[in-house]
PDB file of N, CA and C in Angstrom:
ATOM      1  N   UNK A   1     -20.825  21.259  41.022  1.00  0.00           N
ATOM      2  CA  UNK A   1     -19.776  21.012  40.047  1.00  0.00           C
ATOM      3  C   UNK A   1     -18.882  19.874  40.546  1.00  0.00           C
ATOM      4  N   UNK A   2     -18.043  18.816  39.591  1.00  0.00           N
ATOM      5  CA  UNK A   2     -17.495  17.986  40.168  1.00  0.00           C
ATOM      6  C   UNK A   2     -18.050  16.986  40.063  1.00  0.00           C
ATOM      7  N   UNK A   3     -19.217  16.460  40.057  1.00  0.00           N
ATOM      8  CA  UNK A   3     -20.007  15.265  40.237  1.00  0.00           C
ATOM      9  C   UNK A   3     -19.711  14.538  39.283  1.00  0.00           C
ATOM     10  N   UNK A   4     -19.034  14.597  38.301  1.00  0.00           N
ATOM     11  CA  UNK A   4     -19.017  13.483  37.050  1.00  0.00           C
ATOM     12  C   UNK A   4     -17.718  14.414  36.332  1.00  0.00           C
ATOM     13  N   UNK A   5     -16.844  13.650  36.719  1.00  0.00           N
ATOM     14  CA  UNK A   5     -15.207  13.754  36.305  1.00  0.00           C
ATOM     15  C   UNK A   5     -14.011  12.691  36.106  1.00  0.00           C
ATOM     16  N   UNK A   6     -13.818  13.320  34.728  1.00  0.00           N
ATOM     17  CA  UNK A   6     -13.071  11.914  34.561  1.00  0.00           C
ATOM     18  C   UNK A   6     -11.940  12.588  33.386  1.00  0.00           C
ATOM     19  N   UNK A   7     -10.934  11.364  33.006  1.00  0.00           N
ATOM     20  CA  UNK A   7      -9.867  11.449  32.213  1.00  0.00           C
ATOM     21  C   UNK A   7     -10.383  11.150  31.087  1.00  0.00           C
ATOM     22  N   UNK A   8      -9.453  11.871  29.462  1.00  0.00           N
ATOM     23  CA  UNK A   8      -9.697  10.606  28.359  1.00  0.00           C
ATOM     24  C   UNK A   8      -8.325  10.861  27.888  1.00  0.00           C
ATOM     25  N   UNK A   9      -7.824   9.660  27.295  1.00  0.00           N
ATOM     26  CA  UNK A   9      -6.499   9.304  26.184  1.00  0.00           C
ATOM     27  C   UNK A   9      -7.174   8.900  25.052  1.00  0.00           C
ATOM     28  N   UNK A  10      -6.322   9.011  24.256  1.00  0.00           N
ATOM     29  CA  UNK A  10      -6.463   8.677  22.742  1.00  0.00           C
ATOM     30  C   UNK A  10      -5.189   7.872  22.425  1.00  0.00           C
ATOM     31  N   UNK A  11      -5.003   6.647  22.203  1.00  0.00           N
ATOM     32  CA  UNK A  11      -4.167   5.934  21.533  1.00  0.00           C
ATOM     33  C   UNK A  11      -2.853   5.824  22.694  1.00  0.00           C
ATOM     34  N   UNK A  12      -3.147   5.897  24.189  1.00  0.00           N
ATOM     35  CA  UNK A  12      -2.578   6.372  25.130  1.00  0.00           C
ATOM     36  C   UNK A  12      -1.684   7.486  25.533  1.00  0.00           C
ATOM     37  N   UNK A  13      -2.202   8.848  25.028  1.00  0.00           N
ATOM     38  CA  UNK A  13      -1.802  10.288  25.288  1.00  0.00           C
ATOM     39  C   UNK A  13      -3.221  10.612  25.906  1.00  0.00           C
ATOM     40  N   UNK A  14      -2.710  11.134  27.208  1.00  0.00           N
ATOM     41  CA  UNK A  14      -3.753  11.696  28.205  1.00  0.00           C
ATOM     42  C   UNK A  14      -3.832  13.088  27.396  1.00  0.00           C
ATOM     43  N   UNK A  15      -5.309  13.297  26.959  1.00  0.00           N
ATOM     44  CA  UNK A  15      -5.716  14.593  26.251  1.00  0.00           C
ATOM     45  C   UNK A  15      -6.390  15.562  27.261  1.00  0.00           C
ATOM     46  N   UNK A  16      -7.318  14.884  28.367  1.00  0.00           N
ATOM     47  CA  UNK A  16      -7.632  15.286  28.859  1.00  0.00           C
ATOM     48  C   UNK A  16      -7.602  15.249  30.229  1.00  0.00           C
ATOM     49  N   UNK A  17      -7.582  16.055  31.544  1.00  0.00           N
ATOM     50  CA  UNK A  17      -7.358  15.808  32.855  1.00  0.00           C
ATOM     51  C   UNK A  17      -8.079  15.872  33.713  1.00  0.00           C
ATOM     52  N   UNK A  18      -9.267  15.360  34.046  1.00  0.00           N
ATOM     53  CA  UNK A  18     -10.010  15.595  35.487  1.00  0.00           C
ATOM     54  C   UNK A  18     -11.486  16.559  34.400  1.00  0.00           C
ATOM     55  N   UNK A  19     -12.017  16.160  33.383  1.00  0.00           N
ATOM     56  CA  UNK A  19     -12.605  16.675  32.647  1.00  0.00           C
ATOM     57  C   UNK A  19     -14.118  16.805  33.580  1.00  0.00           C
ATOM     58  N   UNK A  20     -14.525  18.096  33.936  1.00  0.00           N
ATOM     59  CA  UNK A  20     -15.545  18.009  34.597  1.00  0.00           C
ATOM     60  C   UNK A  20     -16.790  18.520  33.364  1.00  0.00           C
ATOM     61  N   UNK A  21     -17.092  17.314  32.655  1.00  0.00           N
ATOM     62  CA  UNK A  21     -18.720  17.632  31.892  1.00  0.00           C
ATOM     63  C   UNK A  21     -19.698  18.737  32.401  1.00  0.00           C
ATOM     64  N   UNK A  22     -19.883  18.288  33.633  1.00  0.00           N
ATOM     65  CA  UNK A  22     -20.908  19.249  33.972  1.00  0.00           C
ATOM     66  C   UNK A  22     -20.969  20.645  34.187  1.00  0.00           C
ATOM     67  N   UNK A  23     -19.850  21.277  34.440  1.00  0.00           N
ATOM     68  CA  UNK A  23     -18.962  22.446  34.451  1.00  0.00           C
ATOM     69  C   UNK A  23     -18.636  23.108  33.185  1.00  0.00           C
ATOM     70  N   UNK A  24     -18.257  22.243  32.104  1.00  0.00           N
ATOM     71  CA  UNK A  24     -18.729  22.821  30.708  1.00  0.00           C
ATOM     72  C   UNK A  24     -19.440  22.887  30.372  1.00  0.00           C
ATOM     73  N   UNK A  25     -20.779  22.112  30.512  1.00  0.00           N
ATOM     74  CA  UNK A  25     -22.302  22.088  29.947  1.00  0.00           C
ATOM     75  C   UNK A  25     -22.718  23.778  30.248  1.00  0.00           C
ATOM     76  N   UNK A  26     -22.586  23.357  31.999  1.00  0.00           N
ATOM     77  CA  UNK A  26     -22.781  24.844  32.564  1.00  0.00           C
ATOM     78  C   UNK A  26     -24.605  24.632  32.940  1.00  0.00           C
ATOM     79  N   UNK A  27     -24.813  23.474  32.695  1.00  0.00           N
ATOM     80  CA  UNK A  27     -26.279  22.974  33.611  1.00  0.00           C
ATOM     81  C   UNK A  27     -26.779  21.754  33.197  1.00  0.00           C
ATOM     82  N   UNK A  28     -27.319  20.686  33.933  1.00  0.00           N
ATOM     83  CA  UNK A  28     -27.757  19.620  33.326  1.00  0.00           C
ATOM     84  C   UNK A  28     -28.440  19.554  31.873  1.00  0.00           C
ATOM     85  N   UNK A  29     -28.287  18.556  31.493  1.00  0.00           N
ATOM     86  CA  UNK A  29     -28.966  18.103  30.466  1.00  0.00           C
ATOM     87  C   UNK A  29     -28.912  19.262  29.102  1.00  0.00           C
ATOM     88  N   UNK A  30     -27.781  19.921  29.019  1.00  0.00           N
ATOM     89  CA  UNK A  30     -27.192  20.474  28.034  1.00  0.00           C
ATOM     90  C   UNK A  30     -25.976  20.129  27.189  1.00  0.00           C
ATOM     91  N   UNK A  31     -25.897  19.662  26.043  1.00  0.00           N
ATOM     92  CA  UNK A  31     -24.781  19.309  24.937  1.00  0.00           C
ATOM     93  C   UNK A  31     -23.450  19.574  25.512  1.00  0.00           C
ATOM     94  N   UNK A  32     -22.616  19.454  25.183  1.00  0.00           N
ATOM     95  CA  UNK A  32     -20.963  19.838  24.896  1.00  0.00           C
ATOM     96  C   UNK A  32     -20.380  19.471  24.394  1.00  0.00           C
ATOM     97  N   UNK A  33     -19.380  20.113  23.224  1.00  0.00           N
ATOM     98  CA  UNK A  33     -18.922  19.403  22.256  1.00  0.00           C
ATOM     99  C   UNK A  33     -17.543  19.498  22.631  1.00  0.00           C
ATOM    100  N   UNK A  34     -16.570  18.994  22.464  1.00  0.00           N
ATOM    101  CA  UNK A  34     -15.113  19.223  22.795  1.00  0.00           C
ATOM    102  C   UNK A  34     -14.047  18.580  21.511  1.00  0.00           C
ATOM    103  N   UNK A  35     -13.277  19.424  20.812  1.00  0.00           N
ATOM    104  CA  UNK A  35     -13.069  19.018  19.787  1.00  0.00           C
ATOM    105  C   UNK A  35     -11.899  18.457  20.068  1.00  0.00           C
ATOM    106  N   UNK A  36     -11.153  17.223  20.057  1.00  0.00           N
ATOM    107  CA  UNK A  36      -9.545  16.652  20.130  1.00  0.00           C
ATOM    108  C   UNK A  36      -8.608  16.394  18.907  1.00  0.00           C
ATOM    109  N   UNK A  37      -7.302  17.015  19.002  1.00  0.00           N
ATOM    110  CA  UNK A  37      -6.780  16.351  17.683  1.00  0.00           C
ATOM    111  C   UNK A  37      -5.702  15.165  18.361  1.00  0.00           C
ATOM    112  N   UNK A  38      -5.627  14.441  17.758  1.00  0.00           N
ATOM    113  CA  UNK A  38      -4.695  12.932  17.607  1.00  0.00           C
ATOM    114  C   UNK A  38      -4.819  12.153  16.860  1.00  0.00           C
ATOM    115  N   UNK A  39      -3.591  11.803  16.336  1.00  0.00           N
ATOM    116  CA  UNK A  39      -3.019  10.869  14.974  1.00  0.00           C
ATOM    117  C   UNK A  39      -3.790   9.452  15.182  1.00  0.00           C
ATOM    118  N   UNK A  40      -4.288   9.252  14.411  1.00  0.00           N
ATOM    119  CA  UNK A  40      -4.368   7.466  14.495  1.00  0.00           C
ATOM    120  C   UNK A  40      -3.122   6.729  14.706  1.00  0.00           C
ATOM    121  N   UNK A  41      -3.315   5.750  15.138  1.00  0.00           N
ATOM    122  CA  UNK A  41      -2.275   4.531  15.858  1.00  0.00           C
ATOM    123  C   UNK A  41      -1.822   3.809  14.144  1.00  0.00           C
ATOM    124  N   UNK A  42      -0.793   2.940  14.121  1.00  0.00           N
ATOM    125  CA  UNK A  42      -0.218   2.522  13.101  1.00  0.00           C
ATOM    126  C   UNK A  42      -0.907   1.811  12.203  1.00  0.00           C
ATOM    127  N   UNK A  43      -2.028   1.410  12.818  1.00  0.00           N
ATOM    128  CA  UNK A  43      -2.741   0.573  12.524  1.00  0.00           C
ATOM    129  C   UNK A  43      -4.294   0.922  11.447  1.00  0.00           C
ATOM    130  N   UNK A  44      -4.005   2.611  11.965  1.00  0.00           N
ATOM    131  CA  UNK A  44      -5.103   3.353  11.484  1.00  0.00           C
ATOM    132  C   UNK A  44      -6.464   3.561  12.549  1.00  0.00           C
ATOM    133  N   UNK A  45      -6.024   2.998  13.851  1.00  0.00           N
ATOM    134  CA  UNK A  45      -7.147   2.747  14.922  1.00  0.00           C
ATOM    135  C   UNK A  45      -6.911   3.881  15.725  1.00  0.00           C
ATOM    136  N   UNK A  46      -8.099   4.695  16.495  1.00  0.00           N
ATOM    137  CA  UNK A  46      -8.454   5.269  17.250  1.00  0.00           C
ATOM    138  C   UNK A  46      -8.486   4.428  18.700  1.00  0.00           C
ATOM    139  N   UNK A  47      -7.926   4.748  19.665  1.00  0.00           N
ATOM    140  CA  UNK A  47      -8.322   3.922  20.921  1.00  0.00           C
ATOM    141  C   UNK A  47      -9.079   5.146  22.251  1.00  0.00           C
ATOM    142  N   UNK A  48      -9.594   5.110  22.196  1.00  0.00           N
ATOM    143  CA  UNK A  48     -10.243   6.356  22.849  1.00  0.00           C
ATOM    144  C   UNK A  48     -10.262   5.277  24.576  1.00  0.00           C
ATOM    145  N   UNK A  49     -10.338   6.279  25.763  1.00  0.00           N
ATOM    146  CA  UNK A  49      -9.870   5.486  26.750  1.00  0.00           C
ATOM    147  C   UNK A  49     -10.596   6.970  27.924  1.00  0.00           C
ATOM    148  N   UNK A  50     -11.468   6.554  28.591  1.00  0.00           N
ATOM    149  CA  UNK A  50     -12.164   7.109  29.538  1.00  0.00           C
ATOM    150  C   UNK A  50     -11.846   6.494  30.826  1.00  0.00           C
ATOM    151  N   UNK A  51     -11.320   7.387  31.724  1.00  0.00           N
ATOM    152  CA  UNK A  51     -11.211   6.535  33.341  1.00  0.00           C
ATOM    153  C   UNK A  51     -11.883   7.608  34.146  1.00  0.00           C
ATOM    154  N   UNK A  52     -12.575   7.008  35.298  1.00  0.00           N
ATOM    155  CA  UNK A  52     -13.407   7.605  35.891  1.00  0.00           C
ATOM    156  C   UNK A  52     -12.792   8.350  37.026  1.00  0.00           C
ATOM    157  N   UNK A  53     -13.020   9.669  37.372  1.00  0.00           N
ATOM    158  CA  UNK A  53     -12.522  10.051  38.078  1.00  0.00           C
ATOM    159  C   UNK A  53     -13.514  10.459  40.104  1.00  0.00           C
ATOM    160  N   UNK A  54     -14.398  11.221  39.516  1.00  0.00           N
ATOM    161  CA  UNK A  54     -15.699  11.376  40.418  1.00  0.00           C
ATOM    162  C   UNK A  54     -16.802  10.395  39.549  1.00  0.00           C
ATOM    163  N   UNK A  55     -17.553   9.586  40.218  1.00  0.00           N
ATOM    164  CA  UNK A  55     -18.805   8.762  39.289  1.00  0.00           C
ATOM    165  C   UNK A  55     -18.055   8.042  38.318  1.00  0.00           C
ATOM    166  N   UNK A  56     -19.138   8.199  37.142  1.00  0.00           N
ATOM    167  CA  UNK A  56     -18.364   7.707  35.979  1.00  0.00           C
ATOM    168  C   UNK A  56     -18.120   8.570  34.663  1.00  0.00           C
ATOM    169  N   UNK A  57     -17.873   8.318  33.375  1.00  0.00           N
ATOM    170  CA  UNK A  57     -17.945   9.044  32.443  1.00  0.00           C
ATOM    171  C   UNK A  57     -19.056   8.980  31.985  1.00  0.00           C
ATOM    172  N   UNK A  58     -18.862  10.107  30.628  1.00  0.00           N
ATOM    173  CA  UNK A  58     -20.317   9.913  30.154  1.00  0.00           C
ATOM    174  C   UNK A  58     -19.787  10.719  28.409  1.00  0.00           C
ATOM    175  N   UNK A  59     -20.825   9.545  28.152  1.00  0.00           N
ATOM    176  CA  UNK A  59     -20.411  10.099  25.885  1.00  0.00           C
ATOM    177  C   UNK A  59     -21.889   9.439  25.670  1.00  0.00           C
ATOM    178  N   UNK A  60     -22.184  10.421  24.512  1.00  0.00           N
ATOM    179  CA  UNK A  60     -23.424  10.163  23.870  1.00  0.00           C
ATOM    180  C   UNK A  60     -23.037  10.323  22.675  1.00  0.00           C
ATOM    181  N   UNK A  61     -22.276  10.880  22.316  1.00  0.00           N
ATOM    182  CA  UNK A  61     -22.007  10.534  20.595  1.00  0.00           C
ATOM    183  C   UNK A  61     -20.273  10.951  20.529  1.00  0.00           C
ATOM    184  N   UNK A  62     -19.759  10.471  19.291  1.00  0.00           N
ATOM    185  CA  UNK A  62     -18.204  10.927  18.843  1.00  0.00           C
ATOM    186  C   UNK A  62     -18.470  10.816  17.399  1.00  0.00           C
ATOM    187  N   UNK A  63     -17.599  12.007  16.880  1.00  0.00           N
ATOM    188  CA  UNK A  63     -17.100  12.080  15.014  1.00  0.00           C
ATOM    189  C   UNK A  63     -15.920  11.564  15.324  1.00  0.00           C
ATOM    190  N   UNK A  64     -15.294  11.243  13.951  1.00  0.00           N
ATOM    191  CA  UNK A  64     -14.481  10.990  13.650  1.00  0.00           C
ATOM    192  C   UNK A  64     -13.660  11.677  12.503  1.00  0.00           C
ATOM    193  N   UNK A  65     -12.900  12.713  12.211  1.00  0.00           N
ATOM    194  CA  UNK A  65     -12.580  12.840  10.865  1.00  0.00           C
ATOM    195  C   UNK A  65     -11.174  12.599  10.619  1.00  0.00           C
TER     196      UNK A  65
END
């Protein structure tokens, strides 16, 4: 556990802290979905913002609603 941990912000509000993927999966190469709420920016833009904490991050897909 630990091996791939990282932060994300949205529109610069840290949503998330030290997010360990692999620890939610709960074993390689299994899904996780994590649902976030935050307002769009004035502009109507999403800024989504990943910093690496252990390794790097990791996204394979995002919704939007």
């Amino acid at each position: 556990m630990g091996s791939r941990t990282f932060n994300i912000s949205i529109n610069g509000t840290q949503v998330m802290t030290s997010y360990d993927i692999f620890a939610a999966a709960g074993a390689k190469n299994k899904a996780v979905i994590q649902e976030l709420t935050e307002n769009a920016d004035s502009s109507g833009a999403f800024v989504v913002t990943f910093t690496s904490v252990v390794n790097n991050s990791l996204l394979s897909a995002i919704e939007i609603n």
